[in-house]
N, C-alpha and C. Protein backbone atom coordinates (compact mmCIF):
# COMPACT_ATOMS: atom_id res chain seq x y z
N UNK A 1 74.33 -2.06 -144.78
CA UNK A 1 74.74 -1.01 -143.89
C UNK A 1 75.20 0.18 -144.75
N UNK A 2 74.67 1.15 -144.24
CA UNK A 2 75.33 2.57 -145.53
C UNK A 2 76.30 2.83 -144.76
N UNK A 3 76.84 3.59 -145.77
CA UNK A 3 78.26 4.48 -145.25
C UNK A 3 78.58 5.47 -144.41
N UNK A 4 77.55 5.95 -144.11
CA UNK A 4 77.48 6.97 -142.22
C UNK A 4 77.44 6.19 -141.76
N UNK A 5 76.35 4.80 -141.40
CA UNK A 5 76.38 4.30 -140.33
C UNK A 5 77.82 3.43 -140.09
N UNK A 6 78.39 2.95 -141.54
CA UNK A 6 79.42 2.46 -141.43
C UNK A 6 81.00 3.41 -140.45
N UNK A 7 80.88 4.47 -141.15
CA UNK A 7 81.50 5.45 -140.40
C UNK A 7 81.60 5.97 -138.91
N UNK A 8 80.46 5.94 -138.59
CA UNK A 8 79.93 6.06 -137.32
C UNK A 8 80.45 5.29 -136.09
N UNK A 9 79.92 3.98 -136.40
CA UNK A 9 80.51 2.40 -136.28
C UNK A 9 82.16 2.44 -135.89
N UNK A 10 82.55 2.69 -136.96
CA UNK A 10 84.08 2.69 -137.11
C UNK A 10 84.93 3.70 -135.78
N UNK A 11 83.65 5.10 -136.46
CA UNK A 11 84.37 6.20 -135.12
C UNK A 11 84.50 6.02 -133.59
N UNK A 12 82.98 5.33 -133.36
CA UNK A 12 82.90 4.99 -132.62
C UNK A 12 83.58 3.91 -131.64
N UNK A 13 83.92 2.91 -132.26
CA UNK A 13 85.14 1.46 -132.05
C UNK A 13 86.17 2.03 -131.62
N UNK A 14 87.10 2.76 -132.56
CA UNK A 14 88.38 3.80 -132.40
C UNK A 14 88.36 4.79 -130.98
N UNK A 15 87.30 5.13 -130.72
CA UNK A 15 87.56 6.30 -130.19
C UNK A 15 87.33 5.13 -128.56
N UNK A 16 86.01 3.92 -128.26
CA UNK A 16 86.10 3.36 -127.28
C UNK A 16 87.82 2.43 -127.19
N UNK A 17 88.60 2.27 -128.18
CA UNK A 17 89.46 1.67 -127.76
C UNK A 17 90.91 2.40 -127.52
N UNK A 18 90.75 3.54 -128.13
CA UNK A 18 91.46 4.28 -127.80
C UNK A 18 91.46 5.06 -126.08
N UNK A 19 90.26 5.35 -126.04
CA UNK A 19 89.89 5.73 -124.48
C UNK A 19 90.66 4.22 -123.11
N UNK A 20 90.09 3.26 -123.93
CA UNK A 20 90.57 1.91 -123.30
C UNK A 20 91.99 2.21 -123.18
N UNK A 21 92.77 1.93 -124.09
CA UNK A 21 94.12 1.94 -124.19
C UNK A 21 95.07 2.96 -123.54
N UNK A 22 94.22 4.68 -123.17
CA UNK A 22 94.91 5.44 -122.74
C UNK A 22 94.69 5.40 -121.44
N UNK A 23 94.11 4.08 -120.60
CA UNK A 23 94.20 3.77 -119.10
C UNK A 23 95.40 2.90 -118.83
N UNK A 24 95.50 2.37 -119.59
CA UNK A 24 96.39 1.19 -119.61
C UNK A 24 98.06 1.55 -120.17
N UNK A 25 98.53 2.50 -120.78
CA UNK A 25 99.77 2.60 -121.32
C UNK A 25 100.39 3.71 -119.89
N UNK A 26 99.58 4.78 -119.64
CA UNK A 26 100.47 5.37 -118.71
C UNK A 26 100.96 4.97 -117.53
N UNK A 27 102.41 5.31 -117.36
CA UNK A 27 103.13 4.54 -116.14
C UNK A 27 102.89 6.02 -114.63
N UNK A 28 102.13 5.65 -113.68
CA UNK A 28 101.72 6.64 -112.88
C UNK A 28 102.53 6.39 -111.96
N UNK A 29 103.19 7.40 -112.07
CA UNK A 29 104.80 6.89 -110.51
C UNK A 29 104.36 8.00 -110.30
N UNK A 30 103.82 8.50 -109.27
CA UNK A 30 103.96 9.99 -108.61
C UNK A 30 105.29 10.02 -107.97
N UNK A 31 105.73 11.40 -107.64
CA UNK A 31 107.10 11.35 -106.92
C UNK A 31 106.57 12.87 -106.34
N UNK A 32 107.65 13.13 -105.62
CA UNK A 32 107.18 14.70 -104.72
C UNK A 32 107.12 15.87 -105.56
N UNK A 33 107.95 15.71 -106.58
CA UNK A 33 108.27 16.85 -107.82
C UNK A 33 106.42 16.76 -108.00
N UNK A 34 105.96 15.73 -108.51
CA UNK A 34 104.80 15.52 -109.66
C UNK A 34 103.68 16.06 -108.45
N UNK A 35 104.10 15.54 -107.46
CA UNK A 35 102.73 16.35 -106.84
C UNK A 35 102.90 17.53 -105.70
N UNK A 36 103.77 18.15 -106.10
CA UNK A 36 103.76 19.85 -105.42
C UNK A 36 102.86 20.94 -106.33
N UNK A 37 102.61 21.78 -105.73
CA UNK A 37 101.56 22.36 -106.83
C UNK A 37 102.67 23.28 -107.52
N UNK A 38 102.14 23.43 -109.02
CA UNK A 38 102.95 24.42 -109.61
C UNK A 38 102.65 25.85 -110.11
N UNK A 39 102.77 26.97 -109.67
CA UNK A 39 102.07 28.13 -109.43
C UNK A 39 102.69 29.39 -110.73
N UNK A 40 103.09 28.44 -111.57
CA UNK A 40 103.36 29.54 -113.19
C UNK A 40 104.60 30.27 -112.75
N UNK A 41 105.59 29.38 -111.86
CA UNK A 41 106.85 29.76 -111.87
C UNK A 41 107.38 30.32 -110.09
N UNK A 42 106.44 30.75 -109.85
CA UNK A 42 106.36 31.37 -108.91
C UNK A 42 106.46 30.21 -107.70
N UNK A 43 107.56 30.32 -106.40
CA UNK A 43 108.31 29.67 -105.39
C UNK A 43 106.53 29.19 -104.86
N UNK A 44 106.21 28.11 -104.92
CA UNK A 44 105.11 27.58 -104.14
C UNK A 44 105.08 27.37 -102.88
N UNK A 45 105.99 27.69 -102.30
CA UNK A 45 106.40 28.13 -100.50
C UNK A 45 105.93 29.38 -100.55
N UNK A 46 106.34 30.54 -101.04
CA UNK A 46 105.46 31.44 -100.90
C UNK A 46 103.99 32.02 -101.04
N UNK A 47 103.42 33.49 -100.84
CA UNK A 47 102.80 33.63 -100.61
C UNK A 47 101.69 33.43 -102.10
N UNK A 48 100.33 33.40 -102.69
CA UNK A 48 99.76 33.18 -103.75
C UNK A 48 99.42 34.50 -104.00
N UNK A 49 99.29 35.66 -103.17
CA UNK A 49 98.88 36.39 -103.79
C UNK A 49 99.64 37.47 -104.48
N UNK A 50 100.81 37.16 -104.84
CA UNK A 50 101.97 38.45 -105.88
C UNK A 50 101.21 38.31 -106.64
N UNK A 51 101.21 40.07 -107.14
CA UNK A 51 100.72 40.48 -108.42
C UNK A 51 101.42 39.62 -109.97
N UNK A 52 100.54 39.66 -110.51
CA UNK A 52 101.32 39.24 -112.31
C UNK A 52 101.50 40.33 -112.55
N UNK A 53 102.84 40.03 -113.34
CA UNK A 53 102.83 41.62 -114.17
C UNK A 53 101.82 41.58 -115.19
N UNK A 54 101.57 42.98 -115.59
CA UNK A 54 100.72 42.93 -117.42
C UNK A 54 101.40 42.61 -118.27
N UNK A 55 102.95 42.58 -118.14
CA UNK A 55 103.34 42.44 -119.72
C UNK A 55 102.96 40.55 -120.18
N UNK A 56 102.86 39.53 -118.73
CA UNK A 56 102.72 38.55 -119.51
C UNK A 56 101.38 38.07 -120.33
N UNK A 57 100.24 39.32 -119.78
CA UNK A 57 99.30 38.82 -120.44
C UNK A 57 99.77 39.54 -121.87
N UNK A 58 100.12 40.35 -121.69
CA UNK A 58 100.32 41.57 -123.63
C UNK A 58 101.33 40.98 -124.32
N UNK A 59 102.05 40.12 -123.49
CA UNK A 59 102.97 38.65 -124.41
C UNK A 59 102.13 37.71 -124.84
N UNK A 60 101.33 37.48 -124.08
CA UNK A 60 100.47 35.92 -124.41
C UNK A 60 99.08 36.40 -125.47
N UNK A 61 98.84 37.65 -125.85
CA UNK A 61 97.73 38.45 -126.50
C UNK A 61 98.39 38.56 -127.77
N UNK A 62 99.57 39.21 -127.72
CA UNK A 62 100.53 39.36 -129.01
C UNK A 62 100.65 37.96 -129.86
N UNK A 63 101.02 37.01 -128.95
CA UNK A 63 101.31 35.59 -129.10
C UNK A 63 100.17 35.17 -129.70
N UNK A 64 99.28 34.92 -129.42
CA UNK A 64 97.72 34.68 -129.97
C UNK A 64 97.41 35.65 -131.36
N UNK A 65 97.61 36.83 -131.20
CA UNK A 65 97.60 37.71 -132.31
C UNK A 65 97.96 37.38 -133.60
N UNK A 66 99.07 36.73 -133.41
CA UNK A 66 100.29 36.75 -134.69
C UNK A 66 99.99 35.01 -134.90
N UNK A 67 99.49 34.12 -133.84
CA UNK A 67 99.61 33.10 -134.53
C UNK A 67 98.14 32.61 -134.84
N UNK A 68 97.27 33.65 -135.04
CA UNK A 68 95.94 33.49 -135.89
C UNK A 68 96.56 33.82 -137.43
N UNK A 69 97.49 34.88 -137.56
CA UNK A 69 97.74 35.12 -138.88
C UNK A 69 97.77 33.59 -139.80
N UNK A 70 98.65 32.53 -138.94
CA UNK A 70 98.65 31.41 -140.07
C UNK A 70 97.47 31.12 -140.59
N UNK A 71 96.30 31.15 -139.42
CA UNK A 71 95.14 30.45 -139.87
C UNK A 71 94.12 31.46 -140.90
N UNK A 72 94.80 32.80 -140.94
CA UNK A 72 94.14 33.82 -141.95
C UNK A 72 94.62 33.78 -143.12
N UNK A 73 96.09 32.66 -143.37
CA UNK A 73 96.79 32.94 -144.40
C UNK A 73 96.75 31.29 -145.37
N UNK A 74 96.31 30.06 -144.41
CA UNK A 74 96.27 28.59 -144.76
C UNK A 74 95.70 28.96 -146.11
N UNK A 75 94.51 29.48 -146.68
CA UNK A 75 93.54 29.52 -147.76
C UNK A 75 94.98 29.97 -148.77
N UNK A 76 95.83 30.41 -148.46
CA UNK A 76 96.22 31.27 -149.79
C UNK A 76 96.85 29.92 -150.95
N UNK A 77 97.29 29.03 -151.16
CA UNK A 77 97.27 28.08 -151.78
C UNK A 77 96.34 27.74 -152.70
N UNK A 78 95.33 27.59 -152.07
CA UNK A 78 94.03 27.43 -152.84
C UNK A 78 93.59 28.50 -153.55
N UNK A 79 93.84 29.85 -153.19
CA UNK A 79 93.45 31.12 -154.19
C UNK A 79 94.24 31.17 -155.48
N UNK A 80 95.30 30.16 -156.15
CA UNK A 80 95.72 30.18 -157.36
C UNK A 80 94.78 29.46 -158.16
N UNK A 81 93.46 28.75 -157.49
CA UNK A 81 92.53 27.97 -158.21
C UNK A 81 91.39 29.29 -158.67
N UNK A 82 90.99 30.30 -158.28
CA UNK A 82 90.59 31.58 -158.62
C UNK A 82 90.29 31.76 -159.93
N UNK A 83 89.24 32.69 -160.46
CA UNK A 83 89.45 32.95 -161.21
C UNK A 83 90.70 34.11 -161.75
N UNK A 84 90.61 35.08 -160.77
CA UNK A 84 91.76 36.24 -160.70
C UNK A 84 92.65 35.78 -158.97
N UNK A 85 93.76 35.37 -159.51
CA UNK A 85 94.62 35.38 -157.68
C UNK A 85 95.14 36.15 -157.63
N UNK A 86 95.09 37.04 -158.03
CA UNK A 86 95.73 38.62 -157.47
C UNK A 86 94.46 38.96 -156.48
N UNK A 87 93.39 38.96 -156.29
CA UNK A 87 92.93 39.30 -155.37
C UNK A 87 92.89 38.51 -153.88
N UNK A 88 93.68 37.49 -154.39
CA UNK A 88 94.09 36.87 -152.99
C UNK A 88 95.14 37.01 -152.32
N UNK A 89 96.40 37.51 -153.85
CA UNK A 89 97.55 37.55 -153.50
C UNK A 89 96.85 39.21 -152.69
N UNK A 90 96.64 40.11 -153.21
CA UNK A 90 96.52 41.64 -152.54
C UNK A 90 95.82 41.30 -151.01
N UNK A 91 95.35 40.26 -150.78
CA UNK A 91 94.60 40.44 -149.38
C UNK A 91 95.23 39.70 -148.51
N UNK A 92 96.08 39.25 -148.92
CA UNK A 92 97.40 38.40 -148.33
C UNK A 92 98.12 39.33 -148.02
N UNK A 93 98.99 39.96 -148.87
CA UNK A 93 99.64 40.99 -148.32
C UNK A 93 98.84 42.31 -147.79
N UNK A 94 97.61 42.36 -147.54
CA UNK A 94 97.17 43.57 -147.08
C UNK A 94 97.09 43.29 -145.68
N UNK A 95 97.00 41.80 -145.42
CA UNK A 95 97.13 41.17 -143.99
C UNK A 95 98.08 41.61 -143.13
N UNK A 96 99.27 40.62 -144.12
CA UNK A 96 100.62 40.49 -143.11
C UNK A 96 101.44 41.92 -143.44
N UNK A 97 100.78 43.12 -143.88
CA UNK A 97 101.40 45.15 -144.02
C UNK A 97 100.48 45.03 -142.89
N UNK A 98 99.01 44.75 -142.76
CA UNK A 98 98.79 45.20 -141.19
C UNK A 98 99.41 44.84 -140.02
N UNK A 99 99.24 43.32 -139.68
CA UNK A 99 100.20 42.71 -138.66
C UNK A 99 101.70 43.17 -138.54
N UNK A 100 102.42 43.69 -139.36
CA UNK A 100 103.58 43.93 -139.77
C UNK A 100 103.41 45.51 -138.97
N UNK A 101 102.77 46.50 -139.39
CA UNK A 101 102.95 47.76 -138.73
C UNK A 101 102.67 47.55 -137.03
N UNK A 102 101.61 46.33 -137.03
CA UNK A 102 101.10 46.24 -135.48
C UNK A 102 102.51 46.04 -134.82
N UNK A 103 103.25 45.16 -135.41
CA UNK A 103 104.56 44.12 -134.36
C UNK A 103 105.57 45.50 -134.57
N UNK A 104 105.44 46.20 -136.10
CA UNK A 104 106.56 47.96 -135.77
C UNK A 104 105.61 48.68 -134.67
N UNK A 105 104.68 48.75 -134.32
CA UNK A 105 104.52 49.66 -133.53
C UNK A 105 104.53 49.19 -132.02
N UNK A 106 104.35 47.92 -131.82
CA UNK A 106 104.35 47.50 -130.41
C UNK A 106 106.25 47.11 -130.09
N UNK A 107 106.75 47.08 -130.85
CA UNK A 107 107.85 47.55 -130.97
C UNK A 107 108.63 48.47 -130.30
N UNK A 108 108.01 49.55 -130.89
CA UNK A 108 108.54 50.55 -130.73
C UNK A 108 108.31 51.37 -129.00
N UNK A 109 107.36 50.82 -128.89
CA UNK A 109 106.18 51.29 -127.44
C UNK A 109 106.68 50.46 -126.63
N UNK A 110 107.55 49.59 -126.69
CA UNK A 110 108.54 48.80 -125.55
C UNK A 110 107.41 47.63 -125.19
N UNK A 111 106.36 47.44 -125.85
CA UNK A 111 105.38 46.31 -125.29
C UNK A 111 106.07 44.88 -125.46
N UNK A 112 106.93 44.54 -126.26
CA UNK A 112 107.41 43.55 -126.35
C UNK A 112 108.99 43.27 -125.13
N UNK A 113 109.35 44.57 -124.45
CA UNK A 113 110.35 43.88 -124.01
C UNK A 113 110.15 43.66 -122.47
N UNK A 114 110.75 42.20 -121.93
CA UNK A 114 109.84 41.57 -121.05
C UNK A 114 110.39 42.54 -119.37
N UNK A 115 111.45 42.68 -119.75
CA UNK A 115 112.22 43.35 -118.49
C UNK A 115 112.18 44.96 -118.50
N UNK A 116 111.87 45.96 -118.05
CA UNK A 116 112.25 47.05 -118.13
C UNK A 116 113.67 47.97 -117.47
C-alpha cells in the first residue's frame, strides 16, 4: 500500500468516525430560549423590517480589514531565512504605516464611533 493511499485511508476513517461521533455526543434539550428565532439583537416580537444602521456593516468591514493584516504579516518569520530581510522587514512595515494611517483616518471621520 503506498503512502497516499495510506493517507487517504486514514483521512478517510477519521473524518467517517468523527462525523459518527458528532451524532452521538450532543445533548439536544430544546427549551423555548433555543427555539425562538434570533433576529441580530433586535426584539423578535417586533416588526422584521427596521432598517440596520450602516455603521454595523463599516464595523464588520473595518473588522475584516485589520484582521487580514495578520494573515499579510504570518510570512514575516520566515523572511529572516532571505537572502536580504530587510526587504521583508521594509514591506512589513510599509503594511502596518498603511493600515495604521487607514485606522488614523477612519478615526478621525467618526467611522469608528458606534453611537452618534
Amino acid at each position: 500500500m503506498s503512502l497516499i493511499s495510506t493517507i487517504l485511508l486514514i483521512a478517510l476513517v477519521l473524518s467517517f468516525i468523527l462525523t459518527i461521533v458528532s451524532f452521538w455526543l450532543p445533548q439536544m434539550n430544546p427549551d423555548a430560549e433555543k427555539l425562538s428565532p434570533y433576529e441580530c439583537g433586535f426584539d423578535p416580537l417586533g416588526s422584521a423590517r427596521l432598517p440596520f444602521s450602516l455603521r454595523f456593516f463599516l464595523v464588520a468591514i473595518l473588522f475584516l480589514l485589520f484582521d487580514l493584516e495578520i494573515a499579510l504579516l504570518l510570512p514575516l518569520p520566515w523572511g529572516d531565512q532571505l537572502a536580504n530581510p530587510l526587504h521583508t522587514f521594509l514591506w512589513a512595515s510599509a503594511v502596518l504605516w498603511l493600515l495604521t494611517l487607514g485606522l488614523i483616518y477612519e478615526w478621525m471621520q467618526g467611522g469608528l464611533e458606534w453611537a452618534e
